[in-house]
Protein backbone atom coordinates (compact mmCIF):
# COMPACT_ATOMS: atom_id res chain seq x y z
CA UNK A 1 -10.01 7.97 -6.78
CA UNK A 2 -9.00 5.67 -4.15
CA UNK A 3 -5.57 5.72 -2.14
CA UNK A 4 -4.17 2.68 -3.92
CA UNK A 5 -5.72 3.36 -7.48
CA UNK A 6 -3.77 6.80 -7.10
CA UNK A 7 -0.65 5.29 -5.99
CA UNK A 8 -0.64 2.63 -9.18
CA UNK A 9 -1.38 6.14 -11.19
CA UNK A 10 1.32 8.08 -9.92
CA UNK A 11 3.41 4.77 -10.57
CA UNK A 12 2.39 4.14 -14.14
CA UNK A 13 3.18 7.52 -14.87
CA UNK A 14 6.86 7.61 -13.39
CA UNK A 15 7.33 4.33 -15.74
CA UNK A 16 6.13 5.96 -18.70
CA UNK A 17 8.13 8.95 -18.38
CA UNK A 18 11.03 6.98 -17.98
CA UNK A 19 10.31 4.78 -21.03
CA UNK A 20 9.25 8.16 -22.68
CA UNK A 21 13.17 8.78 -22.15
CA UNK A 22 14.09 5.58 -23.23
CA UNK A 23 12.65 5.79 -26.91
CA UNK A 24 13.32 8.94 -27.49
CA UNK A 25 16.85 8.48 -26.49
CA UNK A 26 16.55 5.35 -28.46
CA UNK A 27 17.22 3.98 -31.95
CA UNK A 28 14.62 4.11 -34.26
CA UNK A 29 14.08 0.10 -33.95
CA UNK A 30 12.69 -0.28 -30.62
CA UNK A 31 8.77 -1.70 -31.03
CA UNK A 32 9.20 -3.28 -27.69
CA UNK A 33 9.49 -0.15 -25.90
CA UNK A 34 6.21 0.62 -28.25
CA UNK A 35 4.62 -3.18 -26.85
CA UNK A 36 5.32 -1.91 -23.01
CA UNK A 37 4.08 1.67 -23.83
CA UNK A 38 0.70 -0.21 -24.97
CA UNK A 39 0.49 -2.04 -22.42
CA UNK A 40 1.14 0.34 -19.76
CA UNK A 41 -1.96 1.90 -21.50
CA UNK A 42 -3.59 -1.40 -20.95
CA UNK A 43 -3.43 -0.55 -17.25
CA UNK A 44 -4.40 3.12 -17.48
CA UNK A 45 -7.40 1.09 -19.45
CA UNK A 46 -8.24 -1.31 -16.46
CA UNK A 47 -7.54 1.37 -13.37
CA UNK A 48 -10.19 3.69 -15.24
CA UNK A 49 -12.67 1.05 -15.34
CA UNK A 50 -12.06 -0.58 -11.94
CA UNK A 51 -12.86 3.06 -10.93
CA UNK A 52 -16.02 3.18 -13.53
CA UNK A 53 -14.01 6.35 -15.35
CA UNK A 54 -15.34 7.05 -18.90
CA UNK A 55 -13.37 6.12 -21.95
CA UNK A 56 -13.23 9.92 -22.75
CA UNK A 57 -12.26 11.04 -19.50
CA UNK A 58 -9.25 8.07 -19.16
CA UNK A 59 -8.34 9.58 -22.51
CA UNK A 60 -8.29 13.43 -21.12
CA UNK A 61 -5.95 12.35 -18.01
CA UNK A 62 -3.38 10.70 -21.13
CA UNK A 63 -3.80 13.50 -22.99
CA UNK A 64 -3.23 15.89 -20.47
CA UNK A 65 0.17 13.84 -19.57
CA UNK A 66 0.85 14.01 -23.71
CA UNK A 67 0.42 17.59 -23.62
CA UNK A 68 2.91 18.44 -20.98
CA UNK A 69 5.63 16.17 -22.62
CA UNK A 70 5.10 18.35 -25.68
CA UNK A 71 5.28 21.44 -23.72
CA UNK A 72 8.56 20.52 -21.74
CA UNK A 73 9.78 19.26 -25.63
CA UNK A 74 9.00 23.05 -27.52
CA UNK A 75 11.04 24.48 -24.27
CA UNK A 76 14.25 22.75 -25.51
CA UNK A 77 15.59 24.57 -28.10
CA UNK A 78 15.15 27.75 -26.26
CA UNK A 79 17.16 26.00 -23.04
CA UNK A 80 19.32 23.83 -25.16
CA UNK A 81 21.15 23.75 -28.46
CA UNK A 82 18.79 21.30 -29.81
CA UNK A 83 18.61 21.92 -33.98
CA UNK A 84 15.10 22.28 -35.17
CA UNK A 85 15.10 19.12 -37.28
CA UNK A 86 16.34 16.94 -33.72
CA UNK A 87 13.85 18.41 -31.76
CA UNK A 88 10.73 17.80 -34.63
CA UNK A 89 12.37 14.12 -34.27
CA UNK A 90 11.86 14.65 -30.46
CA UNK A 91 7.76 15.18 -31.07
CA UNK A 92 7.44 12.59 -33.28
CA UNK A 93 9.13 10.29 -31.16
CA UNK A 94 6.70 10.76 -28.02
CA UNK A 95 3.78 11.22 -30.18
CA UNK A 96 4.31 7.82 -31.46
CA UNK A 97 4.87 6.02 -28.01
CA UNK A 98 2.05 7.89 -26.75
CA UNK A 99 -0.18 7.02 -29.65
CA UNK A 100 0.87 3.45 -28.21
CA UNK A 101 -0.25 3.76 -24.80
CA UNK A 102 -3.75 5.72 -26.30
CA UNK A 103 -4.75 2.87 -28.36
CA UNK A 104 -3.54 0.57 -25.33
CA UNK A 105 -6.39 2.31 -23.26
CA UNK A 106 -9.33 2.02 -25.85
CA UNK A 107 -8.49 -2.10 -25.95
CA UNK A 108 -9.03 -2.32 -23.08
CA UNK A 109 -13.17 -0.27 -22.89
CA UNK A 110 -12.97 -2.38 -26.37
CA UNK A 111 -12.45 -5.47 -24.58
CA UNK A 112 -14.86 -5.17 -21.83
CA UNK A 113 -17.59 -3.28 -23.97
């Protein structure tokens, strides 16, 4: 990967762990935090085909990312006095914005297929 196609990475991914934050810290009616989660996924979509990357292999990097937000998320309780029922919130929560920005990257291989 490129210099500057790394750079917009790394930069996507501070923005989506700080809107990760943001809906999980956020009421329940926020689908425009959802909207910007899909379409930062519609730029992980176009940097992974500017860069002729694989559907599957765009979708391992944004699971890889999912699966250390988990991770970091099962740590809580043991670090924090989160109650079991907040923290299953917690995982639902990212898996839902994260679902977003998944389907946001398979519009865009859709789109250009």
């Amino acid at each position: 990967m490129e210099a500057d196609h790394r750079a917009r990475h790394r930069l996507l991914g501070r923005q989506l762990m700080g809107l990760t934050l943001q809906y999980i810290s956020s009421d329940e009616g926020n689908g425009h935090i959802l909207e910007q989660g899909r379409e930062m996924g519609n730029e992980y979509g176009r940097i992974s085909l500017e860069i002729n990357l694989p559907l599957t292999d765009a979708l391992q990097a944004a699971l890889y990312f999912r699966d250390e937000l988990i991770e970091v998320a099962l740590q809580l309780p043991e670090s924090t006095r989160i109650r079991q029922e907040d923290n299953l919130r917690l995982m639902r929560r990212i898996n839902v914005l994260l679902n977003a920005v998944h389907l946001g990257i398979a519009e865009v291989f859709e789109q250009a297929g």
